[in-house]
Every structure is written in structure tokens, then in C-alpha cells.
PDB file of N, CA and C in Angstrom:
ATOM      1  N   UNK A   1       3.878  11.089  30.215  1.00  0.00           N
ATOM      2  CA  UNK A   1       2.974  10.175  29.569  1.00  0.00           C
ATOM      3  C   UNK A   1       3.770   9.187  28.728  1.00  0.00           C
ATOM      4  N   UNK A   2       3.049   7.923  28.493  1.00  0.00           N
ATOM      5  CA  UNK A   2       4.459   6.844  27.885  1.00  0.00           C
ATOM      6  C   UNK A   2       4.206   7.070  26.663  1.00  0.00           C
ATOM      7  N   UNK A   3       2.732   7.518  26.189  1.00  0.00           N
ATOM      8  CA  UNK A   3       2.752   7.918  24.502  1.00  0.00           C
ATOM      9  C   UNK A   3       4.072   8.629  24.153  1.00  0.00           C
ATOM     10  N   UNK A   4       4.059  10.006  24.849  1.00  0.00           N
ATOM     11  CA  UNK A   4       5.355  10.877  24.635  1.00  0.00           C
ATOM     12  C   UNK A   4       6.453  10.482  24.712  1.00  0.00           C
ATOM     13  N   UNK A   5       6.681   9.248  25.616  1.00  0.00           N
ATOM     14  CA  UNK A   5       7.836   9.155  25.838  1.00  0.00           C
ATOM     15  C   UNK A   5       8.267   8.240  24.597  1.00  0.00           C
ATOM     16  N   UNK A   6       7.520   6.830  24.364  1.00  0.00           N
ATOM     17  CA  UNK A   6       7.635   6.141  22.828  1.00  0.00           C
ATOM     18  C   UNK A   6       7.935   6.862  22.173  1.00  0.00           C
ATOM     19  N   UNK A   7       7.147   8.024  21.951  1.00  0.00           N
ATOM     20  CA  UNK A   7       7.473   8.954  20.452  1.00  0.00           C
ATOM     21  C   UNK A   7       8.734   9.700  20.106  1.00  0.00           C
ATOM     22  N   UNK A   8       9.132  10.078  21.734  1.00  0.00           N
ATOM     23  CA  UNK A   8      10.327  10.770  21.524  1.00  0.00           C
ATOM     24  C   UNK A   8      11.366   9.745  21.277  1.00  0.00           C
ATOM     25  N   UNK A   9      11.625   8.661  22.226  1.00  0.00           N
ATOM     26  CA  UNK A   9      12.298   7.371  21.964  1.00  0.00           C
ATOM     27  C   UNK A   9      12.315   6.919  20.661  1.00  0.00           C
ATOM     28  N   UNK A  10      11.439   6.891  19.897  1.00  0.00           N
ATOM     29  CA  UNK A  10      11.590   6.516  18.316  1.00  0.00           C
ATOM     30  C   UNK A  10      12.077   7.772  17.412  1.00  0.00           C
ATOM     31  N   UNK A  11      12.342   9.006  17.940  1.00  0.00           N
ATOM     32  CA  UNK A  11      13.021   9.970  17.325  1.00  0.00           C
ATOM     33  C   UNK A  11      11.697  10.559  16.274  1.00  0.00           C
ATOM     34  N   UNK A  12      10.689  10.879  16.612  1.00  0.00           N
ATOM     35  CA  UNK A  12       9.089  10.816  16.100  1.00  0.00           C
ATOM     36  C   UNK A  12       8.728   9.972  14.695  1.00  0.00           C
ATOM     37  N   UNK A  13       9.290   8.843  14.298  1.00  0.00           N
ATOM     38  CA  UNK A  13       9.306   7.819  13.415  1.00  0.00           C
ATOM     39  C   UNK A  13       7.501   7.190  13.920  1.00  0.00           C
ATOM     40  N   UNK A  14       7.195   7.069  15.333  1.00  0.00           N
ATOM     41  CA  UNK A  14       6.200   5.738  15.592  1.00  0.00           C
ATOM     42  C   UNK A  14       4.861   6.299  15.209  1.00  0.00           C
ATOM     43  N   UNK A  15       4.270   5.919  14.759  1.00  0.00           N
ATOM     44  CA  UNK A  15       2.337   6.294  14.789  1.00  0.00           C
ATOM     45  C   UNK A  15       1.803   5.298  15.822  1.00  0.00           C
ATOM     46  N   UNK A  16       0.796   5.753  15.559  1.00  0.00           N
ATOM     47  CA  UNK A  16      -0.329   4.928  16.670  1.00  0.00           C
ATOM     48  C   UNK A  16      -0.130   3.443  16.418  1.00  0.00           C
ATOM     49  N   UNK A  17      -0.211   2.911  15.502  1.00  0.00           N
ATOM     50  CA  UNK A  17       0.232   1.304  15.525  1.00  0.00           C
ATOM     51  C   UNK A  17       1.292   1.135  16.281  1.00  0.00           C
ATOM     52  N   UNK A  18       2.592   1.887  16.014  1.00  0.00           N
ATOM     53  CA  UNK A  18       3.812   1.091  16.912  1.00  0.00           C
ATOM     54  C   UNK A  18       3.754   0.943  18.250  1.00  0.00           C
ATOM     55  N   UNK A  19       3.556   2.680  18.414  1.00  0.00           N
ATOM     56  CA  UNK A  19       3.105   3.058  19.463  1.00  0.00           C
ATOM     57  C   UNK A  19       2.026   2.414  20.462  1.00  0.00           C
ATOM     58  N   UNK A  20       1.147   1.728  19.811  1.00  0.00           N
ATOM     59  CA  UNK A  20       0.649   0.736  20.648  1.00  0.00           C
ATOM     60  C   UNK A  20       1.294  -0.714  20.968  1.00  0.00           C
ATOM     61  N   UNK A  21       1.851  -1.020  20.116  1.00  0.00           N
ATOM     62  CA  UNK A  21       2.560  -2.261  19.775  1.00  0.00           C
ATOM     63  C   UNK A  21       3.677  -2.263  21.457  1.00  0.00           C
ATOM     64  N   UNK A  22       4.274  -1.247  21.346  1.00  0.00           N
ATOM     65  CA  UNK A  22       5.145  -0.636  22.367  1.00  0.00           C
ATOM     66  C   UNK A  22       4.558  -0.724  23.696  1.00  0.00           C
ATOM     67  N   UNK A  23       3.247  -0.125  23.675  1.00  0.00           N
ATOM     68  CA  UNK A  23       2.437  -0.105  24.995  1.00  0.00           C
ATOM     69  C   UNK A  23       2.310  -1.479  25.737  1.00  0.00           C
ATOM     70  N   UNK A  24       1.789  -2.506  24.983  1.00  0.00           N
ATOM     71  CA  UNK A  24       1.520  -3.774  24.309  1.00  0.00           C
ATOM     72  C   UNK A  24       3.064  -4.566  25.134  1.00  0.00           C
ATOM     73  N   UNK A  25       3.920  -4.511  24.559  1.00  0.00           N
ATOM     74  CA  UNK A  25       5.246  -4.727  25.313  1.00  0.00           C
ATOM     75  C   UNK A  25       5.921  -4.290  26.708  1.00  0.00           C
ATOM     76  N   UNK A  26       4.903  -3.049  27.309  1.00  0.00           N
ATOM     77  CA  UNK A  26       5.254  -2.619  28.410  1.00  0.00           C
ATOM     78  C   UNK A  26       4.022  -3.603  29.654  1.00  0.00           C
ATOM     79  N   UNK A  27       2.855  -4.116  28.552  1.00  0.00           N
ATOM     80  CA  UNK A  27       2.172  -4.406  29.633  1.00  0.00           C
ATOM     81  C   UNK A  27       0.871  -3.723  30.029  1.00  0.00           C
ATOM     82  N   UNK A  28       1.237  -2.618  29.061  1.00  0.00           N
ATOM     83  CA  UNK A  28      -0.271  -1.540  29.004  1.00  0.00           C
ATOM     84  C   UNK A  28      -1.486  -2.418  28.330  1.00  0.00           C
ATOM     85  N   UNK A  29      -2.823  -2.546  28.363  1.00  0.00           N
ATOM     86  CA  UNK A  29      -3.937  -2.857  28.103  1.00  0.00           C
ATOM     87  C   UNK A  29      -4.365  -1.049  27.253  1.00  0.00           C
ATOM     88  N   UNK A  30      -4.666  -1.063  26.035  1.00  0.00           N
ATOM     89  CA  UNK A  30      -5.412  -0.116  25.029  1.00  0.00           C
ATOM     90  C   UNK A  30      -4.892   0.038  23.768  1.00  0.00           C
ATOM     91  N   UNK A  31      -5.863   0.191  22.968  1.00  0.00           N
ATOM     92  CA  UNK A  31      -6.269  -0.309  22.057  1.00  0.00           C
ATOM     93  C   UNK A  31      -5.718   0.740  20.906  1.00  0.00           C
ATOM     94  N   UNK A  32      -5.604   0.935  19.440  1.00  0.00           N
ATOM     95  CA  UNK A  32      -4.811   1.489  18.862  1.00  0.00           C
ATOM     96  C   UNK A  32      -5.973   2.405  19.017  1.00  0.00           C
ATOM     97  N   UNK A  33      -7.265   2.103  18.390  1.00  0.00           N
ATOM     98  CA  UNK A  33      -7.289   3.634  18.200  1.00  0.00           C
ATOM     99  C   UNK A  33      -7.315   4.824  19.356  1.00  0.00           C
ATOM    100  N   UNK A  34      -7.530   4.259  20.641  1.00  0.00           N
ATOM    101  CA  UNK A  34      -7.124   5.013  21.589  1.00  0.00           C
ATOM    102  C   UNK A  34      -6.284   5.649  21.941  1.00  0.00           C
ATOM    103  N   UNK A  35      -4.913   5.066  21.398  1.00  0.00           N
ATOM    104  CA  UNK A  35      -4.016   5.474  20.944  1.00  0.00           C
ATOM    105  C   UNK A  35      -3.534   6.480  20.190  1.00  0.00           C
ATOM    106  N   UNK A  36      -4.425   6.325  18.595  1.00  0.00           N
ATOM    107  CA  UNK A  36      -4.511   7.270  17.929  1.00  0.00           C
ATOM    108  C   UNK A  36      -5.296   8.447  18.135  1.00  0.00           C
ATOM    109  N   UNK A  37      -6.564   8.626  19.427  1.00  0.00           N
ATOM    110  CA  UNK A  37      -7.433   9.556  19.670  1.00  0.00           C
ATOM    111  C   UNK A  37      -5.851  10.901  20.463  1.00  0.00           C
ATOM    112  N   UNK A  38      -4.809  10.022  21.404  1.00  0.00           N
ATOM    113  CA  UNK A  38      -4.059  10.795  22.291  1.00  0.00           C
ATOM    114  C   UNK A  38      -3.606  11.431  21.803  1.00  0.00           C
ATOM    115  N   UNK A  39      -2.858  10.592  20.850  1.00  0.00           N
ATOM    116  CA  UNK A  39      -1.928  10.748  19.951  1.00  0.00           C
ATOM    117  C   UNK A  39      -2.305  12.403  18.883  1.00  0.00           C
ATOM    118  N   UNK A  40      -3.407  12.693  18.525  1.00  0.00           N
ATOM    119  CA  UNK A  40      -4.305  13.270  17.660  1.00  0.00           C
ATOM    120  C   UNK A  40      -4.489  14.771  18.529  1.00  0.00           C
ATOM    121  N   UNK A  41      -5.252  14.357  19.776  1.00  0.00           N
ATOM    122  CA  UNK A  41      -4.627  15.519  20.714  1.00  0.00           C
ATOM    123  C   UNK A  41      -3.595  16.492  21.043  1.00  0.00           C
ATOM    124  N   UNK A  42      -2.445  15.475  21.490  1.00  0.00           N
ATOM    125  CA  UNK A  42      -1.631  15.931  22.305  1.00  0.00           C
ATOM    126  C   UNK A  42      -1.119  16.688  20.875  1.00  0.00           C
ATOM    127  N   UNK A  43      -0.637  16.119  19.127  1.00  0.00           N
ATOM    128  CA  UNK A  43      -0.673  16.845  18.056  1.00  0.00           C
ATOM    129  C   UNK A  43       1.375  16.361  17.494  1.00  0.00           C
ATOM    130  N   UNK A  44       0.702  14.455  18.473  1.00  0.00           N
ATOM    131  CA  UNK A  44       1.616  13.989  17.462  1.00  0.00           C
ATOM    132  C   UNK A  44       1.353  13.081  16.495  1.00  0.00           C
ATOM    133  N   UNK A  45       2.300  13.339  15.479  1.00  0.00           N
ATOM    134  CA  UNK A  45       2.036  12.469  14.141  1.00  0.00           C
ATOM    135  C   UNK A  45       3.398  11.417  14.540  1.00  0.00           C
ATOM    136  N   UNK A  46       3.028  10.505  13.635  1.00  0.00           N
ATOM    137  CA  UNK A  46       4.508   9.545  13.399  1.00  0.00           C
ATOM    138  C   UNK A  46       4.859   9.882  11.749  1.00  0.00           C
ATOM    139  N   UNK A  47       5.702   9.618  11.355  1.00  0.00           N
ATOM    140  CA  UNK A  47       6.503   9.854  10.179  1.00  0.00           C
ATOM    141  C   UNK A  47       7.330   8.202   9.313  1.00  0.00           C
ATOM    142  N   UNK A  48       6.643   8.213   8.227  1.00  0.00           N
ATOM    143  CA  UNK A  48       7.557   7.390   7.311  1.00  0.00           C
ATOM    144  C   UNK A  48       8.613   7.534   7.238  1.00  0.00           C
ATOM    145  N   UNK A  49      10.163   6.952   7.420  1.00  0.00           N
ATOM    146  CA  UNK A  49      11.351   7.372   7.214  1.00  0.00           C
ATOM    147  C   UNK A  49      11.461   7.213   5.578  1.00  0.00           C
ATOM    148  N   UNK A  50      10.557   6.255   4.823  1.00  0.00           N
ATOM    149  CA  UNK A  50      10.775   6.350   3.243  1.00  0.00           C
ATOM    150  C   UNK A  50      10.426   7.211   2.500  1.00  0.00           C
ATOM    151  N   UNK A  51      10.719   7.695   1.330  1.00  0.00           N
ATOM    152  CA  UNK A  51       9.600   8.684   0.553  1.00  0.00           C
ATOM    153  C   UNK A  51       9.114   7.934  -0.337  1.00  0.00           C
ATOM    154  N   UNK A  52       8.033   8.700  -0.462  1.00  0.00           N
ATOM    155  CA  UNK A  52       7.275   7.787  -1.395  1.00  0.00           C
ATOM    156  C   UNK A  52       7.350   8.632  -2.675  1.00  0.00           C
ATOM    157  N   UNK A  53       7.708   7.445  -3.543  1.00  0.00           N
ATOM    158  CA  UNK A  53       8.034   8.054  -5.088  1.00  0.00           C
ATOM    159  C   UNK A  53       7.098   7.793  -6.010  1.00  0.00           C
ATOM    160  N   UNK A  54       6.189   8.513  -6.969  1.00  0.00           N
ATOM    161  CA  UNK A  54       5.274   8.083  -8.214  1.00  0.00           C
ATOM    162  C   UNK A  54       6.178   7.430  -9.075  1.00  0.00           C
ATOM    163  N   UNK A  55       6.240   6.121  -9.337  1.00  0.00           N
ATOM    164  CA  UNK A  55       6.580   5.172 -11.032  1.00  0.00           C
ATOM    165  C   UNK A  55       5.897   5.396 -11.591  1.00  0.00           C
ATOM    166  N   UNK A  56       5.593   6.084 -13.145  1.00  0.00           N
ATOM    167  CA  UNK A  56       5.293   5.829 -13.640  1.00  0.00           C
ATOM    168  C   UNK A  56       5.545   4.727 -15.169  1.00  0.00           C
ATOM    169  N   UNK A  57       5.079   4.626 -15.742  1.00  0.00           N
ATOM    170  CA  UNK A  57       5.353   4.430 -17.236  1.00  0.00           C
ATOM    171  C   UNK A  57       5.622   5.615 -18.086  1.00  0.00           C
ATOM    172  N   UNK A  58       6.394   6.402 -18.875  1.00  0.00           N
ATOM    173  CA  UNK A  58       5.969   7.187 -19.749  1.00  0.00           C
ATOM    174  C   UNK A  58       6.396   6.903 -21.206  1.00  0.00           C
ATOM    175  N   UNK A  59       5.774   6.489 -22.357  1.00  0.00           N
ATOM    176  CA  UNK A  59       6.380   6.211 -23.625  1.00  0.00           C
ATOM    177  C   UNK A  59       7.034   7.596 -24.073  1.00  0.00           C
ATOM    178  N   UNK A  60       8.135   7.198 -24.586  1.00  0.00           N
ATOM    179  CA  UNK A  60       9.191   7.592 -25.985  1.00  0.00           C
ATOM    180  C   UNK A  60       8.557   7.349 -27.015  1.00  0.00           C
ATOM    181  N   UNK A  61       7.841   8.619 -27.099  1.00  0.00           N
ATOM    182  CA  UNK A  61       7.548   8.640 -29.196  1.00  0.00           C
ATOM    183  C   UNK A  61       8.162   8.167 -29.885  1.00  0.00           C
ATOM    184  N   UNK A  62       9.874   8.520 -29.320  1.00  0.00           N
ATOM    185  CA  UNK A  62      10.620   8.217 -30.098  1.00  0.00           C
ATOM    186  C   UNK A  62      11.487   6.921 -30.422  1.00  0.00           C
ATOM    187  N   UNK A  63      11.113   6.151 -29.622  1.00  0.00           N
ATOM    188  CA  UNK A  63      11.603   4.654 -29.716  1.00  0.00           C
ATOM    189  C   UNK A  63      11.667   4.111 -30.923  1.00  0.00           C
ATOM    190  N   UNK A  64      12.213   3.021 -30.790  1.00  0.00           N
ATOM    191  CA  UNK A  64      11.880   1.724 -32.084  1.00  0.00           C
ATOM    192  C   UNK A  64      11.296   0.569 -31.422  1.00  0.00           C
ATOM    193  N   UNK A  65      10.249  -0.094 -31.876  1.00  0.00           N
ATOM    194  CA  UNK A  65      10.043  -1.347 -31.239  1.00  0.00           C
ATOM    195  C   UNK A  65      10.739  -2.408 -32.269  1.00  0.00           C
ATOM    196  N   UNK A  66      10.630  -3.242 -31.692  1.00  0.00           N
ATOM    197  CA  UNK A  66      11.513  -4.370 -32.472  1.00  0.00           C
ATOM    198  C   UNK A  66      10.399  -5.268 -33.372  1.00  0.00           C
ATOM    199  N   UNK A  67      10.787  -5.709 -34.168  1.00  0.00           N
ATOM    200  CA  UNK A  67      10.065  -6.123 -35.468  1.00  0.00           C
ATOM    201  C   UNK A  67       9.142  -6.927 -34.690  1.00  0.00           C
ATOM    202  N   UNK A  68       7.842  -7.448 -35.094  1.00  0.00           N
ATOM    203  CA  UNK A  68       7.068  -8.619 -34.790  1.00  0.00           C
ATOM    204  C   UNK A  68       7.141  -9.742 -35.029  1.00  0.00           C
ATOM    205  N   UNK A  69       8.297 -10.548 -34.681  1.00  0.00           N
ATOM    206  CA  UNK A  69       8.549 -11.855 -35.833  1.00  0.00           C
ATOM    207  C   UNK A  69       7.821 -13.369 -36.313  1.00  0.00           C
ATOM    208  N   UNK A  70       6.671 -13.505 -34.717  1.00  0.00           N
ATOM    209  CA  UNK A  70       5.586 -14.083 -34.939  1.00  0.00           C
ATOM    210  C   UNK A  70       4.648 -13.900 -35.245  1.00  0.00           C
ATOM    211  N   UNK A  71       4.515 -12.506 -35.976  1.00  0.00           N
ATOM    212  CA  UNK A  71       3.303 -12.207 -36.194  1.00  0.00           C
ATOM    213  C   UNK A  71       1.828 -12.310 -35.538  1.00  0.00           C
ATOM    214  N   UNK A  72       1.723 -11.926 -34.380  1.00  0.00           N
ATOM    215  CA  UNK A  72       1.174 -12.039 -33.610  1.00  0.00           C
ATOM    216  C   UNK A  72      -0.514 -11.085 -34.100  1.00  0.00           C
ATOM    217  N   UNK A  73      -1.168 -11.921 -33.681  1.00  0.00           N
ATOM    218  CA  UNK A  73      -2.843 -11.149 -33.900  1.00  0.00           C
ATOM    219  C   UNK A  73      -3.466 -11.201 -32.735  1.00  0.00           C
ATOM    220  N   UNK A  74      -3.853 -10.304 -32.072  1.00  0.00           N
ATOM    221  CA  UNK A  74      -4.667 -10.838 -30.591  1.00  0.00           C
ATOM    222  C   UNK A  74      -6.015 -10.830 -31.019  1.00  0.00           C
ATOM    223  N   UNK A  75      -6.415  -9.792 -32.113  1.00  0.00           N
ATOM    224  CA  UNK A  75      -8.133  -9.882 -32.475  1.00  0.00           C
ATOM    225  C   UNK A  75      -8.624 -10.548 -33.102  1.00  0.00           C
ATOM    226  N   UNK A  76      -8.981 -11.391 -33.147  1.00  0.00           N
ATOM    227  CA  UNK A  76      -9.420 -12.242 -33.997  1.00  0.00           C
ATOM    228  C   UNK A  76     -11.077 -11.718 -34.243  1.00  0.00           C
ATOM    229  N   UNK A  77     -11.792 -11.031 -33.708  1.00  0.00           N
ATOM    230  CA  UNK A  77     -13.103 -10.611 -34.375  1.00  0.00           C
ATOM    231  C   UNK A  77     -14.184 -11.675 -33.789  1.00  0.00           C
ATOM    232  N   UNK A  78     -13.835 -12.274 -33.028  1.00  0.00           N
ATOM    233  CA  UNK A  78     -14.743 -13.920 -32.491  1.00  0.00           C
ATOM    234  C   UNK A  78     -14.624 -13.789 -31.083  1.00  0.00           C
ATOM    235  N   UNK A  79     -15.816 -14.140 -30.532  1.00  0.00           N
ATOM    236  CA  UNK A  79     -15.551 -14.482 -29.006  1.00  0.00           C
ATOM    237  C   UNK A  79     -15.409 -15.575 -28.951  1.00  0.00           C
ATOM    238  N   UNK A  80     -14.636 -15.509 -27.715  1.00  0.00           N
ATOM    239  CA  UNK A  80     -13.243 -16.313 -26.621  1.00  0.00           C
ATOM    240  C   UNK A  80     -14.888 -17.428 -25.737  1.00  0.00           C
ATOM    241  N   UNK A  81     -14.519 -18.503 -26.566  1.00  0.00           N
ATOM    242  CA  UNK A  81     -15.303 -19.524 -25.709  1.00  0.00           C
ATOM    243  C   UNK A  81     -14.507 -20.763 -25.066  1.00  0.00           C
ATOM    244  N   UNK A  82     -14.941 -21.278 -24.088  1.00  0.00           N
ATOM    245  CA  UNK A  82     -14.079 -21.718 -22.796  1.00  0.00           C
ATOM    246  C   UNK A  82     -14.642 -23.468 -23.253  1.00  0.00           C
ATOM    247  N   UNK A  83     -15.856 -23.819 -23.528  1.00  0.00           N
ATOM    248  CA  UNK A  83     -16.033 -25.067 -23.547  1.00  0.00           C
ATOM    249  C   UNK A  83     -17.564 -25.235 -24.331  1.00  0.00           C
ATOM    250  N   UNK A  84     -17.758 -26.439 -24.577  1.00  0.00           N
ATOM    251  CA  UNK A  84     -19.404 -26.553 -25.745  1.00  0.00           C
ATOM    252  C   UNK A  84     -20.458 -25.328 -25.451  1.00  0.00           C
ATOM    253  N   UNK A  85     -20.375 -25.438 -26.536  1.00  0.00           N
ATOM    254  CA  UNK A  85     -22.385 -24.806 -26.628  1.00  0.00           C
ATOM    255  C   UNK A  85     -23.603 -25.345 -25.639  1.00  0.00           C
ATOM    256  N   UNK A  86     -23.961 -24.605 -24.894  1.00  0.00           N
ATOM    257  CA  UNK A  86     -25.035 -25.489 -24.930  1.00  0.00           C
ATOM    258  C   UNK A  86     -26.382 -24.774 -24.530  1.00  0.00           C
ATOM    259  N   UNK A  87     -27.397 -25.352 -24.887  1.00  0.00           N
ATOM    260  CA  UNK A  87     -28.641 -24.428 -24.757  1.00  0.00           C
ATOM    261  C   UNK A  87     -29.673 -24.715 -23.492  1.00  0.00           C
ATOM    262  N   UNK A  88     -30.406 -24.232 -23.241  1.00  0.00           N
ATOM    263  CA  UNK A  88     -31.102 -24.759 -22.292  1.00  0.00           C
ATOM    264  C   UNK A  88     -32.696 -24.070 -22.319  1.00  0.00           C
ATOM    265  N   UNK A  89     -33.723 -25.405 -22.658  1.00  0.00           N
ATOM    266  CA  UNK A  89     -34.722 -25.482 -23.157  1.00  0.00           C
ATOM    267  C   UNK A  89     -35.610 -25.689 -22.159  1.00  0.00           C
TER     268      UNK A  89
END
């Protein structure tokens, strides 16, 4: 089957997208998820060669931040208006 054979050829790296993509280049007519139905069967997967890593943020209690030297206020206690008043009567 050429599914199997793509898959083994990509060293089992391809999923159903490439794997169709591939088909696609041979000249085959079908469609990914058909692809992915065989694929699902026969009980192959494709594989990310990256890992996927969580970033997070995590603060240091223990830091210093650096002084504020503009004195910066973001609240001002007032809403944020864009242009006139206006009423409509």
C-alpha cells in the first residue's frame, strides 16, 4: 500500500497531511481525511520530530525591580474616552 510505503519512507515522521501531500505528488486523487481514516486503521500515527516545551513566566519573589523614574500612573479613576460627548435625543 503507498500509505505504508510514505510512512516507512519518512522514517514514521509523516501524518495524514504529508502523507497526502505525497499521494498528491505521485498522482493519486484522495483526500486527507481519507487518508487519515487508513491511516487510523491500519494504526499509523505520524510523529513531530520537535518537542514541545511549556514557557512559562514564573516571578522571583525575590527580585528587585528597578526604581520608577517617570512615575508612571496607569489609573487614573476616569474613563478612557476616544472623542466628544454626545447625546442623542
Amino acid at each position: 500500500m503507498k500509505i505504508l510505503a510514505i510512512h516507512r519512507q519518512s522514517k514514521g515522521v509523516y501524518g495524514a497531511p504529508r502523507t497526502t501531500a505525497e499521494l498528491h505528488d505521485w498522482d493519486e486523487v484522495i483526500t486527507e481525511k481519507t487518508v487519515a481514516k487508513i491511516m487510523r486503521s491500519l494504526g499509523v500515527v505520524g510523529i513531530s520530530p520537535r518537542t514541545f516545551e511549556i514557557r512559562t513566566t514564573v516571578v522571583d519573589p525575590f527580585v528587585s525591580f528597578p526604581e520608577d523614574l517617570v512615575q508612571r500612573r496607569f489609573d487614573q479613576g476616569t474613563s478612557m474616552r476616544c472623542g466628544p460627548r454626545t447625546s442623542r435625543t
